[in-house]
Protein backbone atom coordinates (compact mmCIF):
# COMPACT_ATOMS: atom_id res chain seq x y z
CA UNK A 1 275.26 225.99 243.26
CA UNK A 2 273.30 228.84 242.99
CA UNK A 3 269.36 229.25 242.11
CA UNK A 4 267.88 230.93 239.21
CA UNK A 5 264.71 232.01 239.06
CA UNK A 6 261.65 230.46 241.01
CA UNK A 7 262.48 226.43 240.79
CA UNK A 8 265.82 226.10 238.95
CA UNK A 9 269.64 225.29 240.10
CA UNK A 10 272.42 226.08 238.35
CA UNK A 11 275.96 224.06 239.47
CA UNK A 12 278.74 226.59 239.49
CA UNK A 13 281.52 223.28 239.89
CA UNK A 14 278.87 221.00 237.49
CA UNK A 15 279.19 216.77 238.13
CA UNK A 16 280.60 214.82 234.92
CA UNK A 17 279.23 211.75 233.50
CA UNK A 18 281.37 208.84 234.60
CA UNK A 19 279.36 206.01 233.18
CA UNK A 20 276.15 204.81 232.54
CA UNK A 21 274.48 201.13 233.09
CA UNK A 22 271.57 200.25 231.53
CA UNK A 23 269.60 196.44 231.58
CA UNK A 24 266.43 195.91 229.88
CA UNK A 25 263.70 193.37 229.88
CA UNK A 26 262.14 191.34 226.79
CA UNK A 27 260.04 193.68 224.90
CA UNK A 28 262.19 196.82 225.71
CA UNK A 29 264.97 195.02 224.43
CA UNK A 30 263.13 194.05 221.21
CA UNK A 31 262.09 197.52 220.22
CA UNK A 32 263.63 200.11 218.70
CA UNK A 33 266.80 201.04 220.53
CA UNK A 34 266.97 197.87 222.06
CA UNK A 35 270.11 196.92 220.59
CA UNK A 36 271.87 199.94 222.86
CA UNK A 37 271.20 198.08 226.12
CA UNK A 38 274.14 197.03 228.15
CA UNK A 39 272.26 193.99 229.22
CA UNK A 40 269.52 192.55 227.66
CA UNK A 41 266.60 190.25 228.86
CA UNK A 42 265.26 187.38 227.11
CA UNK A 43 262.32 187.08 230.04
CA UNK A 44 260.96 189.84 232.60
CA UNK A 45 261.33 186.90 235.18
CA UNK A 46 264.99 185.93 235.64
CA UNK A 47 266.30 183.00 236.99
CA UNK A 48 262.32 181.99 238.26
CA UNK A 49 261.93 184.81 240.85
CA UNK A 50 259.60 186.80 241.70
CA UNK A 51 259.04 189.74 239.40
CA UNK A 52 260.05 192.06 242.32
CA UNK A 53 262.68 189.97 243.07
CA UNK A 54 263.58 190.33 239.08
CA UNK A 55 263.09 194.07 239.24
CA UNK A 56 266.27 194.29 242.43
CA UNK A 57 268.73 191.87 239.95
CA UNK A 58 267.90 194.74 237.52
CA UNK A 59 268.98 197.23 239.44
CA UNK A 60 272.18 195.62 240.55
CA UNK A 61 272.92 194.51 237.19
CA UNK A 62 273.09 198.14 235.63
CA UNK A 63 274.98 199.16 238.43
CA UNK A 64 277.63 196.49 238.36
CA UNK A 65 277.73 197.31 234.48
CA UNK A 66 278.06 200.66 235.50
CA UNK A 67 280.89 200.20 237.82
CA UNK A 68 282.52 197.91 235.58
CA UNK A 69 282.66 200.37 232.55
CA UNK A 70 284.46 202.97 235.04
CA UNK A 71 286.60 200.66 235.90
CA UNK A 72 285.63 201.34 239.86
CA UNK A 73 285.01 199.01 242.62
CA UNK A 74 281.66 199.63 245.18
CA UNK A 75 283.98 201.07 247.46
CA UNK A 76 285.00 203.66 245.52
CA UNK A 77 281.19 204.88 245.69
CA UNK A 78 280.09 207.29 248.36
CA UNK A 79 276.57 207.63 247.93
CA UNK A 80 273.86 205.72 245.79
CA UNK A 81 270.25 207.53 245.06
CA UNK A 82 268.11 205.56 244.15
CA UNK A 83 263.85 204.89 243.37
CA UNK A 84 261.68 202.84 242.50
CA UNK A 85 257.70 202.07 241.77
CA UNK A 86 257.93 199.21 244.46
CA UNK A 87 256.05 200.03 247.80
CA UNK A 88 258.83 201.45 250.42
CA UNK A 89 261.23 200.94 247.78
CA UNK A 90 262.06 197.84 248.19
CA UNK A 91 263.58 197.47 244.75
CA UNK A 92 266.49 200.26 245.29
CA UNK A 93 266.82 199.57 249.19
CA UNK A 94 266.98 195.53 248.85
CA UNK A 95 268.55 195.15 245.34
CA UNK A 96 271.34 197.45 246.31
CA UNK A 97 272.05 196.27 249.78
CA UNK A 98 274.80 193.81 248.48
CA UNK A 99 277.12 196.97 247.40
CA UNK A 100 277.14 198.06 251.25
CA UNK A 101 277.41 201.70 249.81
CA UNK A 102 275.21 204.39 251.58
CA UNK A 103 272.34 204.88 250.27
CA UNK A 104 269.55 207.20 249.48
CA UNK A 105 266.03 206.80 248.74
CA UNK A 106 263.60 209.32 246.59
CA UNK A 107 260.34 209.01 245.01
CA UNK A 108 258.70 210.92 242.59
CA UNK A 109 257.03 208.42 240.60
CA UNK A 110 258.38 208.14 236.85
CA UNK A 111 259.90 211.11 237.80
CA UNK A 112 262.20 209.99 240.07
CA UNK A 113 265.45 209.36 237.98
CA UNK A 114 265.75 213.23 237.72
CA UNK A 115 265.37 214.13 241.19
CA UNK A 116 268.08 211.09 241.90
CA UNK A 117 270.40 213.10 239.27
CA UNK A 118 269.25 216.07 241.34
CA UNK A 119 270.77 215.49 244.65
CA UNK A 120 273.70 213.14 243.17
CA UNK A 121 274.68 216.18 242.03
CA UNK A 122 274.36 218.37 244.22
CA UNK A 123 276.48 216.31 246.71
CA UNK A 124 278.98 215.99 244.01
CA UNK A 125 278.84 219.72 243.94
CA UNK A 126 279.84 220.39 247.53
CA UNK A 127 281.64 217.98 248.18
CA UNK A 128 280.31 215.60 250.19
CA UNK A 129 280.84 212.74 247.75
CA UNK A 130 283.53 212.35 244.66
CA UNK A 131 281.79 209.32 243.53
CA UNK A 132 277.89 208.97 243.30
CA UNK A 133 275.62 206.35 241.51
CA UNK A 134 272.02 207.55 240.85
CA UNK A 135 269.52 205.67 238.52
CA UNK A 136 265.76 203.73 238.89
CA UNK A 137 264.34 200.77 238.17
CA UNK A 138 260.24 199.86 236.99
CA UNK A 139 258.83 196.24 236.11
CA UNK A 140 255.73 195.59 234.43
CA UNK A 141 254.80 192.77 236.97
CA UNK A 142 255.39 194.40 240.08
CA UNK A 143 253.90 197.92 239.00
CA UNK A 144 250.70 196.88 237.62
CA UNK A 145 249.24 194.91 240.20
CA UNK A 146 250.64 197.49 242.60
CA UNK A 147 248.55 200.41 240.93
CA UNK A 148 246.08 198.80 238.70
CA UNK A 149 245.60 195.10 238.45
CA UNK A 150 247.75 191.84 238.00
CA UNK A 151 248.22 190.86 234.69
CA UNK A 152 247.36 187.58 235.21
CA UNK A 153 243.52 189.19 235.85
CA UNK A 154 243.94 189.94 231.97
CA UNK A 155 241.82 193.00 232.16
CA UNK A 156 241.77 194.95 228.56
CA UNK A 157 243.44 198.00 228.60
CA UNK A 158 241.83 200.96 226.62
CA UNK A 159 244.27 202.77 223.75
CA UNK A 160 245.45 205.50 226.45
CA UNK A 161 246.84 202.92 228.53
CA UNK A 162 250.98 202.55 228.96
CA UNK A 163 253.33 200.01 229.52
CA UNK A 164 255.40 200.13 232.60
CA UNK A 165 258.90 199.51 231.07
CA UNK A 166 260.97 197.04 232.68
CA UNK A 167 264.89 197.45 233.25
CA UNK A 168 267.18 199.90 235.17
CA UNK A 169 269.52 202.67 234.21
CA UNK A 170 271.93 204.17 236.36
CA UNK A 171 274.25 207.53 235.92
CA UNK A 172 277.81 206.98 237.93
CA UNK A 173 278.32 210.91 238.58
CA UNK A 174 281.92 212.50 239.76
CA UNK A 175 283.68 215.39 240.78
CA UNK A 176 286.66 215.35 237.90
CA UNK A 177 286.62 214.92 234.37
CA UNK A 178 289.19 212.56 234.14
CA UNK A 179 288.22 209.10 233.04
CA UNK A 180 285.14 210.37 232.46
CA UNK A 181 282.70 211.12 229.38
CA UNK A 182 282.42 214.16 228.05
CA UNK A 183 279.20 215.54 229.33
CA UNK A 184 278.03 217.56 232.69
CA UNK A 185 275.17 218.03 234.09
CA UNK A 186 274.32 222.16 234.46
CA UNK A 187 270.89 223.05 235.53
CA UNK A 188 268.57 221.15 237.74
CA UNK A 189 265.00 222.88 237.47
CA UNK A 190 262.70 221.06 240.32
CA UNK A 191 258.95 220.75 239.72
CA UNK A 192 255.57 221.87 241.33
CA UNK A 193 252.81 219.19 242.11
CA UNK A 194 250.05 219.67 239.75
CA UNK A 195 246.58 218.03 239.31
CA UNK A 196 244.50 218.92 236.80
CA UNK A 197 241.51 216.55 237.96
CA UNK A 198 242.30 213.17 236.34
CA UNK A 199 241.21 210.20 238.03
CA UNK A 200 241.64 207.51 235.70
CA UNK A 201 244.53 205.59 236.14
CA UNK A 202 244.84 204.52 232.79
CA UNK A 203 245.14 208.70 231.56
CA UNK A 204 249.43 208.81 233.23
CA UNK A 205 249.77 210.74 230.00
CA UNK A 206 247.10 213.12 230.23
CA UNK A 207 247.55 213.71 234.12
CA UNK A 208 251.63 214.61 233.82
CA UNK A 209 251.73 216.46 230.59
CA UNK A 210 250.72 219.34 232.84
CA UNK A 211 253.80 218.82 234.96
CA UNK A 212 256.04 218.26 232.03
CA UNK A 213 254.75 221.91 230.95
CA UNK A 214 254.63 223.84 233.73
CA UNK A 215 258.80 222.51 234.79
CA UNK A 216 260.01 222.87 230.79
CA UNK A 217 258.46 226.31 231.00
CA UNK A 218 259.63 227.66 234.22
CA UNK A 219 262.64 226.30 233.06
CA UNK A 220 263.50 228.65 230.10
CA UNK A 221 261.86 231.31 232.28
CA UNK A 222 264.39 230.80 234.95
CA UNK A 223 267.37 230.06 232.83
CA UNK A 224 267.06 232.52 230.06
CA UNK A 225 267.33 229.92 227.43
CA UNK A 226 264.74 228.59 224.78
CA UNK A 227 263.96 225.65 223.52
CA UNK A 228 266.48 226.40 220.61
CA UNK A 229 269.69 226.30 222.84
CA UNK A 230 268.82 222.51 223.02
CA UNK A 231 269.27 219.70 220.69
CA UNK A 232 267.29 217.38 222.13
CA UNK A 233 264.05 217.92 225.03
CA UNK A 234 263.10 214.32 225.88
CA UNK A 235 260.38 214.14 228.65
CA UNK A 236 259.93 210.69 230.91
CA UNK A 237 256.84 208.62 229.61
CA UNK A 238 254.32 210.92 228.67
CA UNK A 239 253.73 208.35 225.78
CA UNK A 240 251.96 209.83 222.30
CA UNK A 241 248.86 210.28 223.87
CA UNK A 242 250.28 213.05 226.87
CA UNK A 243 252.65 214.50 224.07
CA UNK A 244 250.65 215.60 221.96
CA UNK A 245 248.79 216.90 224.87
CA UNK A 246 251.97 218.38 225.70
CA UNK A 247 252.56 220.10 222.42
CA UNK A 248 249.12 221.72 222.97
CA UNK A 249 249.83 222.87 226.06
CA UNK A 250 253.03 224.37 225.27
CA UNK A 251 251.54 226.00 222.17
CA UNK A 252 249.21 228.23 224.37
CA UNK A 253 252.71 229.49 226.19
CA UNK A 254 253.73 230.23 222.78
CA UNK A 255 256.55 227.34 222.26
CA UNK A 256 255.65 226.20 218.95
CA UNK A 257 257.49 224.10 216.08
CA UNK A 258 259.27 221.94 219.38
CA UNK A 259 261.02 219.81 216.34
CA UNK A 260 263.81 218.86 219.43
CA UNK A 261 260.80 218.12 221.48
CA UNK A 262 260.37 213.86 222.45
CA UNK A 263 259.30 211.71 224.83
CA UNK A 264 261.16 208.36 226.44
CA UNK A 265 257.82 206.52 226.01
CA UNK A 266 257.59 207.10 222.59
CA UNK A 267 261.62 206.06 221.64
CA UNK A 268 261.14 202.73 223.92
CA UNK A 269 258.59 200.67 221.83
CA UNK A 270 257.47 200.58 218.44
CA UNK A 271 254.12 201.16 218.22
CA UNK A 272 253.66 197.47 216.63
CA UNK A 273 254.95 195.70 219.60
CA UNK A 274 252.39 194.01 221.42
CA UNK A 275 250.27 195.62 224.27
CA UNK A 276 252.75 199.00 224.08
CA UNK A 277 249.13 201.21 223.64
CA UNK A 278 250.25 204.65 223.84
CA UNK A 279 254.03 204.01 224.84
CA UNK A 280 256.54 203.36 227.55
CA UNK A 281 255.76 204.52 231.09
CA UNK A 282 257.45 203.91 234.42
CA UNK A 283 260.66 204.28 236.64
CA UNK A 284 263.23 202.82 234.28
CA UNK A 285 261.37 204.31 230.82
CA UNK A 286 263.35 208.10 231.04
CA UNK A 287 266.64 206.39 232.86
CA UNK A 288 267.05 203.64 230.06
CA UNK A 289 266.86 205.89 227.19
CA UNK A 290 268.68 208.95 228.39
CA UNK A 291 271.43 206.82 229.24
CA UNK A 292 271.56 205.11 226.20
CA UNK A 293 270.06 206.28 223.22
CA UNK A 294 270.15 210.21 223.90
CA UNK A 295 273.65 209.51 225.85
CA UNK A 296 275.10 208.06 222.90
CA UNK A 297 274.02 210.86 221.14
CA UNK A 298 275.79 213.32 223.00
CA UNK A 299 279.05 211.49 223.44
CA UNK A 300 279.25 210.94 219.42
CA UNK A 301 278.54 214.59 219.16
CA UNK A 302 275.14 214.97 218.15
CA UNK A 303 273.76 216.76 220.65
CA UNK A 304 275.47 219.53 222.84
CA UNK A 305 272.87 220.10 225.40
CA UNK A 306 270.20 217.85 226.20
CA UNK A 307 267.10 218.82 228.75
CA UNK A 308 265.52 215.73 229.99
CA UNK A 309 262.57 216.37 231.88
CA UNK A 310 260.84 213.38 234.05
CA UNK A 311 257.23 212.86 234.41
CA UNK A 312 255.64 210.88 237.41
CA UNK A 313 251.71 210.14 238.15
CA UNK A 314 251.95 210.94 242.34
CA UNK A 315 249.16 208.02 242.91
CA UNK A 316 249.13 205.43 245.21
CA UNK A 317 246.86 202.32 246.20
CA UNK A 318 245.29 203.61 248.76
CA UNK A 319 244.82 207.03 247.09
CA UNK A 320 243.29 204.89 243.87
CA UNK A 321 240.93 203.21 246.41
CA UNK A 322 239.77 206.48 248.00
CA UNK A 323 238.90 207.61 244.59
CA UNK A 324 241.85 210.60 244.44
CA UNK A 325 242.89 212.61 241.68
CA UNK A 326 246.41 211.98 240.40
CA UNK A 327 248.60 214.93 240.17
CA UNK A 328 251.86 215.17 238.11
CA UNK A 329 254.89 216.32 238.76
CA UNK A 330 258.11 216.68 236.21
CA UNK A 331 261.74 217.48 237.16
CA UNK A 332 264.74 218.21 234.42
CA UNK A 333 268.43 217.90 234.39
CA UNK A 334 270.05 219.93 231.71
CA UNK A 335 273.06 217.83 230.47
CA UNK A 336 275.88 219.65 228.52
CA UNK A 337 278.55 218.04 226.45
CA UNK A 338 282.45 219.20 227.38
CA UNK A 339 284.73 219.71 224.43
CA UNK A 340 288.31 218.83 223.59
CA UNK A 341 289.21 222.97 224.45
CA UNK A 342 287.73 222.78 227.81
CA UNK A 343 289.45 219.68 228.90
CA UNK A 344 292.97 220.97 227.85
């Protein structure tokens, strides 16, 4: 590994894509790429638990999926990273006690399934794991009355609100490209807290585009590239409201006509589905598409390089109470796809 630049890592020995897992709840798996899902809900609540209880079967669903598509056994896993919206994270710490695998913890919000891929990799990297499982996991439930209110409280949500997506996606990560898919992960480019003043909880878009545009910038500062040596730049849940914010913001850096430029809270819902406002938000939003729907896409060829860069809202409930700012902060994984030439 060796750093480029201000903020960004670039793996000389770069981790390859084993397999991915991904299990979705009821409206995520009715909208558009629904039908991509490994697992799919028919209810957030599964077998009458709680809906944090729900949220940790996610998680170890998408992992067992995971491991099952690799054909590998828990014990075959050195490390799991893992995060969550849950307070302590409790969703990655108690739904993936029953693998007995060691495990890591990381928050950054919406953010945090890049910075899992972040230092998955780099332990892949140097060696101090062949085998590493990183991924996140968000329910609507559990996160809103966490940060905002229960939904049973039925308070009406303005037009800039978000839905907290509900599912998990995990990445299995290893050290060899045999047996695995054709796709490595290259650059890691880790972002700078930034608060541009908003206070309203239901603005997530508006308070991380700033991230989102300070990390994809530094990024092709760092790396050399533009946004043209991607197919695809997909950031977490910015949702239409912080994209087009986005676009603006990028604009006045002079990155204009982004047609590769999307958002994971936009490709989640339609915008017909009920109560989806501006779009996806939350832990599992980036984790479930990438791994699916933009995944797909590179393995059928598609796409060569993908940037994904995750957004989180750094608030808490006691930083809501006290009236706090929410600052933003955005981390991205550059993904390459490995041809047949390279693997001969």
């Amino acid at each position: 590994m060796s750093k480029l630049g201000a903020q960004t890592w670039e793996f000389q020995r770069p981790p390859v894509l084993i397999s991915t897992g991904t299990v979705a709840g009821k409206l995520e798996s009715e909208g558009p790429i629904g039908h991509l899902f490994d697992v799919k809900h028919s209810s957030d609540r599964v077998e009458n638990l709680t809906w944090e209880q729900s949220e940790q079967v996610f998680f170890q669903e998408a992992v067992h999926v995971a491991l099952q598509k690799a054909n590998l056994l828990p014990q075959q896993v050195d490390v799991m990273v893992g995060g969550d919206l849950s307070a302590q994270l409790t969703s990655s710490y108690l739904g993936l006690k029953q693998f007995s695998v060691p495990i890591l913890g990381v928050y950054s919000a919406c953010a945090s399934i890049c910075e899992s891929l972040f230092f998955a990799s780099f332990l892949v990297e140097n060696g101090f794991a062949k085998v590493a499982v990183a991924g996140t996991s968000s329910h609507t439930s559990a996160a809103e009355r966490q940060f905002r209110y229960p939904t049973e409280y039925g308070v009406q949500k303005p037009p800039t609100a978000q839905r907290t997506v509900t599912g998990s996606g995990v990445a299995i990560l290893g050290d060899s490209p045999a047996a695995a898919l054709p796709i490595r992960i290259t650059h890691a480019t880790v972002g700078k807290v930034m608060d541009y003043g908003i206070s309203n909880p239901w603005e997530m878009g508006a308070a991380m585009a700033p991230a989102a545009a300070h990390t994809l910038t530094t990024h092709f500062k760092d790396t050399g590239r533009s946004p043209a040596d991607y197919d695809c730049i997909a950031t977490g849940d910015l949702g239409h409201i912080g994209h087009q914010i986005l676009r603006k913001l990028l604009a006045d850096e002079g990155y204009t006509h982004l047609t590769q430029l999307t958002d994971c809270g936009i490709l989640i819902f339609d915008p017909n589905q009920p109560e989806v406002f501006s779009g996806g938000s939350g832990g599992a939003c980036c984790s479930l598409v990438t791994f699916s729907h933009l995944i797909d896409r590179m393995i059928d060829g598609q796409y060569k390089r993908l940037l994904i860069s995750a957004t989180g809202a750094l608030l808490s409930t006691i930083s809501a109470q006290q009236h706090e700012t929410i600052p933003g902060i955005s981390h991205a994984i550059a993904f390459e796809r490995i041809e047949e030439e390279e693997l001969k």
